[in-house]
Each structure stands twice: as structure tokens, then as C-alpha cells.
Protein backbone atom coordinates (compact mmCIF):
# COMPACT_ATOMS: atom_id res chain seq x y z
CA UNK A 1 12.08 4.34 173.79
CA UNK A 2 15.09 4.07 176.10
CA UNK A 3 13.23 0.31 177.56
CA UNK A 4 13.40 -1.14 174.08
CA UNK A 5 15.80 1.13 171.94
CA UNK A 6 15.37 0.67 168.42
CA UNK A 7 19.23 0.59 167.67
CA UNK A 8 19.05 -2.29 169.95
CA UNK A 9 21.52 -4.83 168.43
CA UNK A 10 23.71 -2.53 166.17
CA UNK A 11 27.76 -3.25 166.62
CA UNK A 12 29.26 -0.28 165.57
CA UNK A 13 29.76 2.47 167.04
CA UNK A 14 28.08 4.25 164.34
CA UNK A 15 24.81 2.81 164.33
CA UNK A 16 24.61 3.83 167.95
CA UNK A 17 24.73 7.29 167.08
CA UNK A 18 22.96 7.42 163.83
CA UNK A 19 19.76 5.80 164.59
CA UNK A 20 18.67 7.90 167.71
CA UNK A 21 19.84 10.78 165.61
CA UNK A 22 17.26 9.74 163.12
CA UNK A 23 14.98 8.38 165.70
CA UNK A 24 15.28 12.27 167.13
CA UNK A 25 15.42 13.99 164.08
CA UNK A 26 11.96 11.84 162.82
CA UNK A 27 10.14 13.14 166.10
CA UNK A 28 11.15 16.77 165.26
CA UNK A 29 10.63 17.06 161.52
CA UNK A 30 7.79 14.41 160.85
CA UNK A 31 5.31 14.01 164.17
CA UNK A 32 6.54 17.94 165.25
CA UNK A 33 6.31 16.50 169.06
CA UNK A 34 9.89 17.55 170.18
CA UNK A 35 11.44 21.12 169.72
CA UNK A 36 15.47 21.75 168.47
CA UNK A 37 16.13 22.55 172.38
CA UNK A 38 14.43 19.23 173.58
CA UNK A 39 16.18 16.81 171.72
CA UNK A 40 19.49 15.79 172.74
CA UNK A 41 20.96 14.58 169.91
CA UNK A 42 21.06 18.07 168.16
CA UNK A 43 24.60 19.36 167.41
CA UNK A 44 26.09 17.14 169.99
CA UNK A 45 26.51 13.91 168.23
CA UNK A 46 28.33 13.29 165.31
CA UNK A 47 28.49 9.67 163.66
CA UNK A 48 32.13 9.09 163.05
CA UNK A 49 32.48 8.77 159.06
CA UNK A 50 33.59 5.08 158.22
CA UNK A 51 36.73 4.14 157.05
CA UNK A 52 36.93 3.08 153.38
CA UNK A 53 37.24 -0.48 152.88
CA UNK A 54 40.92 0.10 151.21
CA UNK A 55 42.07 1.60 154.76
CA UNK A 56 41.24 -2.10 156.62
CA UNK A 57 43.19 -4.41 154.53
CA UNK A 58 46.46 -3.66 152.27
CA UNK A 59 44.72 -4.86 148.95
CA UNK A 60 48.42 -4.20 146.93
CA UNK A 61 50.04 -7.38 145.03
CA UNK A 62 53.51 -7.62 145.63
CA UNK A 63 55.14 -6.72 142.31
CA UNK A 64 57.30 -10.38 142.88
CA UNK A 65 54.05 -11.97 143.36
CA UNK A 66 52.86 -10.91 139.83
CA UNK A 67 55.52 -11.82 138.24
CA UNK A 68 55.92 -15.21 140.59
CA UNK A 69 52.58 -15.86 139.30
CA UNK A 70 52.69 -14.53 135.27
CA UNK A 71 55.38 -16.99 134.80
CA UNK A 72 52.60 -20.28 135.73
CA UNK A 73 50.23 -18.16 133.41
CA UNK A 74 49.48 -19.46 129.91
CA UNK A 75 50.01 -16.75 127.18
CA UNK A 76 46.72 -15.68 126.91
CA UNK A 77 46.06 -14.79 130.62
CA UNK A 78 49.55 -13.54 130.92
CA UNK A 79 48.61 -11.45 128.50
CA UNK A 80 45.74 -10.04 130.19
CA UNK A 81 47.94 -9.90 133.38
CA UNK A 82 50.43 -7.67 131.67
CA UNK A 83 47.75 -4.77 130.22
CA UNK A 84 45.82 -5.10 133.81
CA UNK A 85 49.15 -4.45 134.96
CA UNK A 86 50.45 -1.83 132.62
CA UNK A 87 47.14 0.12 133.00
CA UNK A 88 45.43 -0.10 135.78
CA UNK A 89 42.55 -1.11 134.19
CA UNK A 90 39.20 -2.68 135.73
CA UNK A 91 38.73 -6.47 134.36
CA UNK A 92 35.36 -5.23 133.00
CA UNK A 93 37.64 -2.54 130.88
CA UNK A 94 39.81 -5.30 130.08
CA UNK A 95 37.06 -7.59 128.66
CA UNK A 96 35.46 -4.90 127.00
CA UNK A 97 39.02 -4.13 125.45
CA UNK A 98 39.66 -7.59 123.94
CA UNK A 99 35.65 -8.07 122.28
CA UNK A 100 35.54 -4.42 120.68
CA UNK A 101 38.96 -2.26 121.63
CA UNK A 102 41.57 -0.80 119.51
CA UNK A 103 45.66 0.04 119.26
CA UNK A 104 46.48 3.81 118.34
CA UNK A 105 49.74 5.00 118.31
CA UNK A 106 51.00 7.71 120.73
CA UNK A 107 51.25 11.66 119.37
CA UNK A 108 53.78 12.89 121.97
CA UNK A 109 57.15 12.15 122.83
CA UNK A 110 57.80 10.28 125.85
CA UNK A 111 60.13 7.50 126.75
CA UNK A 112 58.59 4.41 127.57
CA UNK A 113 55.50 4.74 125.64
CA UNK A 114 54.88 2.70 122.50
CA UNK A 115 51.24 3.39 121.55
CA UNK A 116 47.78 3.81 123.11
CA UNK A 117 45.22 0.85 123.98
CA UNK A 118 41.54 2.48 123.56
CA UNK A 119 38.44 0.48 125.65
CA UNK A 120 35.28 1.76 124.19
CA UNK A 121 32.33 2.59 126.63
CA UNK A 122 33.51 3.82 129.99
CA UNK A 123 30.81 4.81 132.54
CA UNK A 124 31.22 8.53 131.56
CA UNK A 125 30.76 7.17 127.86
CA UNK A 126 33.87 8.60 126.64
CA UNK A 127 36.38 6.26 125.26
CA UNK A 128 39.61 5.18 128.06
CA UNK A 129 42.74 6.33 126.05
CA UNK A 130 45.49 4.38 128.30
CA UNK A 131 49.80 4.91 127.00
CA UNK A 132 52.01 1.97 127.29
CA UNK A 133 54.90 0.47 127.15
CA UNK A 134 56.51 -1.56 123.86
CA UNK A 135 55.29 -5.03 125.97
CA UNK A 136 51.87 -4.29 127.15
CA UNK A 137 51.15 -3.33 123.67
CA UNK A 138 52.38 -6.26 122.18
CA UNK A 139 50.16 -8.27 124.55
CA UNK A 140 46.89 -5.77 124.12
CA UNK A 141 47.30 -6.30 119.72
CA UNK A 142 47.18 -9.92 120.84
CA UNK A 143 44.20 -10.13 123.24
CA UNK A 144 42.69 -7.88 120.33
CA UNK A 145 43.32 -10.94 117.72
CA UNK A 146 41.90 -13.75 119.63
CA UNK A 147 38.48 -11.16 120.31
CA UNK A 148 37.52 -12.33 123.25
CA UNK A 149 38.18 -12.68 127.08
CA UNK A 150 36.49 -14.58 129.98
CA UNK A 151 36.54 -13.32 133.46
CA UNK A 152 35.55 -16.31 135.03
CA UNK A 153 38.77 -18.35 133.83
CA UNK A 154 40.77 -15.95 133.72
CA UNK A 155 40.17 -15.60 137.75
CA UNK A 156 40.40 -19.58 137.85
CA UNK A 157 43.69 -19.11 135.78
CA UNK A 158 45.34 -16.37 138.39
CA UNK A 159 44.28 -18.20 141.42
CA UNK A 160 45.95 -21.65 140.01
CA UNK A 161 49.01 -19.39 139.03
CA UNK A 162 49.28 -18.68 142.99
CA UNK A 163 49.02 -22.01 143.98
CA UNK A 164 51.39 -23.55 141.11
CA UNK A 165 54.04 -20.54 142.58
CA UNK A 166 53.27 -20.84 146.03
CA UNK A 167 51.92 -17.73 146.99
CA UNK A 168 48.98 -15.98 148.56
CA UNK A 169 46.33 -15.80 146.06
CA UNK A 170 45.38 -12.49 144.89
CA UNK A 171 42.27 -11.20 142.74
CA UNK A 172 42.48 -9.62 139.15
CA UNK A 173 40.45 -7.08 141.05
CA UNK A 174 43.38 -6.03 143.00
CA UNK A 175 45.87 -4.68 139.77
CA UNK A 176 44.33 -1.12 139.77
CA UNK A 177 45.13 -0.46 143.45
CA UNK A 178 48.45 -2.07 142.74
CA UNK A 179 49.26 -0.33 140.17
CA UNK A 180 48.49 3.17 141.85
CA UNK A 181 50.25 2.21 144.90
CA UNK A 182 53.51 1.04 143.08
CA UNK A 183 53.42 4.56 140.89
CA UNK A 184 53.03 6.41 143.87
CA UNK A 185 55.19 4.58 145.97
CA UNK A 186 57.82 5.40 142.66
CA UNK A 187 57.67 9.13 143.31
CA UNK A 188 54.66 9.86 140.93
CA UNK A 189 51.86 12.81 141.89
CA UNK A 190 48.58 11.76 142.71
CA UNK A 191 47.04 13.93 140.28
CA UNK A 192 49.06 12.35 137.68
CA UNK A 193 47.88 8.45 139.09
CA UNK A 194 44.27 9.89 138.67
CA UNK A 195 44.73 10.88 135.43
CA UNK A 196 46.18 7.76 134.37
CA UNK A 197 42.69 5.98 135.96
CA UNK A 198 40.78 8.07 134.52
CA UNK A 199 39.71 9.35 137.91
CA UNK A 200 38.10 13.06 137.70
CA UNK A 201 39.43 14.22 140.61
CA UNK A 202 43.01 13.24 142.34
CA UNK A 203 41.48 12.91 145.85
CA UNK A 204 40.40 9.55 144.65
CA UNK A 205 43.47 8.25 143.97
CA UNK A 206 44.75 9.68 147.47
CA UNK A 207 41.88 8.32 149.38
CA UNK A 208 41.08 4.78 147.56
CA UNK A 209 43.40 3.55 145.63
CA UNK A 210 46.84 5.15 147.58
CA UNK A 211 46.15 4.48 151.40
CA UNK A 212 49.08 1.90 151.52
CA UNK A 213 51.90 3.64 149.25
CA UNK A 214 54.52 4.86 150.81
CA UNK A 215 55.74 8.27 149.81
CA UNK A 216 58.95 8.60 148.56
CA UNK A 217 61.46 9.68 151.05
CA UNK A 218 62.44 13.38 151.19
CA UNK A 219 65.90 15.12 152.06
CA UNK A 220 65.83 15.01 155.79
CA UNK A 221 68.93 15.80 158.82
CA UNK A 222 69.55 12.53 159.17
């Protein structure tokens, strides 16, 4: 094995470990030729867990970009700009919001919140109940009158937008990390950000979607 290793080949650092592991750990458990004490991978090597995508590259639009770039949009992509924006939204939820959503209006009391955009069919099958502001519900009762909503030009439409304002192009994919960052970065709790997404648990928003916010500066001695 050690004249022709199988893991022969493998770049990272954690294929190094985790194939001889399993190479090991095969030999023990399925051909019963090796005991615990005779291999010597057992409770001495640990593959390094891998760093989320999210952690490698700062995947946040700069809120002057988006706006840089809304004002080269025509209405109806702005429009979808704006609720991506105001909710966080995947584009699927957004395209699935324009063919079959719905407006309700908001039963608490909050500032800032005008009414309630509703995208049917989520992956947990429930209904995504998203608050927003006076503008992003203007522009959701709109995307809900013309009924429909491509991806594919509305992608074409953004990355034009970048080019007509002269700025690095950015994805429609990008708005729900953006918008998590920028509430975070504004003082807001993680637990509150995951709620917003729809996230079950707030260590989501903490380890995807919040890697690049900054936290909001506390009283310090100097």
C-alpha cells in the first residue's frame, strides 16, 4: 500500500487523511485482517473539517452597488431587485412568488412594516410569511400583476445593470447573504436574521450567511 498509495494524487490536506483512514478502517471492519491496536490511523488522525464555501470569498453586495445597479434596471427587474432585497429571499422563492404568491397585511404593530408577501411551497411545505416595508410591497403587488418572472433574464438584466454602472457584477444569488450580513452588521441578533430566513436554527445564519458582518461595536476604554 505505502508503494502505490491509493490517495495518491489528492491536494488537500484532507484527502490525505481521510482516505487511509478509510483505507484502515475498511481492513478492520470489512476483511477483519488488522486489529484497533495495529492500525495507525485510530484516534490519532483527525481530517480537519472544511471551511464553508461562504468563509473563502466575501459573497456580500455592497449596498451602493445595488442601488448603483437598480437605477440601470428596468421596472420590472428592479422590482424583483427590491423584494430580493427587502427579504432575503432565494430567486426560486422569488419566482415562485410572482406565478402563484400573495399580499397579506401585517397583524402587529411595528414601524417599518407595511404588509406581508406570502411564497407558497417552501421545502418544509409551509408557506414563507416575509414583513416589509411600504416599497417592497408596492413592488411585490406588482410582480404579482404581471404573474410571472424569468430567472434567466432577470440574471442577464442584473449583470447588464453592472456593466451599464460600472461595477463588479454580482449574482441575484448573492441578496440573501447580503441581506443577513447588512442586518447583522446593523446591530440585529442572529436568531432574529434566522428567523427572518426562515432558517430553523440561528447557527445557520452565524455560520453561512454572517461570516463577513461585522459586529456592531461595543462600549470599550478607548
Amino acid at each position: 500500500m505505502t508503494s502505490s498509495p491509493p490517495w495518491r494524487g489528492a491536494k488537500a490536506r484532507g484527502h490525505w487523511i481521510a482516505v487511509p483512514k478509510r483505507v484502515y478502517s475498511w481492513l478492520r471492519k470489512v476483511k477483519h485482517v488488522l486489529s484497533v491496536a495495529e492500525d495507525p490511523t485510530f484516534g490519532r488522525l483527525t481530517v480537519p473539517q472544511a471551511r464553508p464555501e461562504q468563509w473563502k470569498r466575501d459573497k456580500v453586495i455592497p449596498r451602493e452597488h445595488y442601488l448603483l445597479a437598480r437605477e440601470h434596471l428596468a421596472p420590472h427587474w428592479r422590482d424583483g431587485m427590491d423584494v430580493q432585497a427587502g427579504t432575503g429571499w432565494h430567486v426560486s422563492e422569488l419566482v415562485r412568488f410572482a406565478r402563484m404568491g400573495s399580499v397579506e397585511p401585517y397583524r402587529g404593530e411595528a414601524e417599518g412594516i407595511a404588509g406581508v408577501l406570502v411564497c407558497p411551497q417552501t421545502k418544509s411545505g409551509e408557506p414563507l410569511r416575509t414583513a416589509v416595508s411600504a416599497e417592497v410591497l408596492e413592488a411585490g403587488k406588482r410582480l404579482l400583476e404581471r404573474g410571472s418572472f424569468s430567472f434567466e433574464k432577470y440574471s442577464l438584466a442584473i449583470k447588464g445593470a453592472c456593466t451599464a454602472a460600472r461595477i463588479p457584477p454580482f449574482t441575484p444569488g448573492r441578496f440573501r447573504h447580503s441581506v443577513a450580513t447588512w442586518a447583522i452588521e446593523k446591530g440585529a441578533d442572529p436568531a432574529s436574521v434566522a428567523a427572518f430566513l426562515n432558517h430553523k436554527s440561528p447557527s445557520t445564519a452565524r455560520r453561512v450567511y454572517a461570516t463577513h458582518a461585522i459586529p456592531a461595536k461595543l462600549p470599550t476604554l478607548a
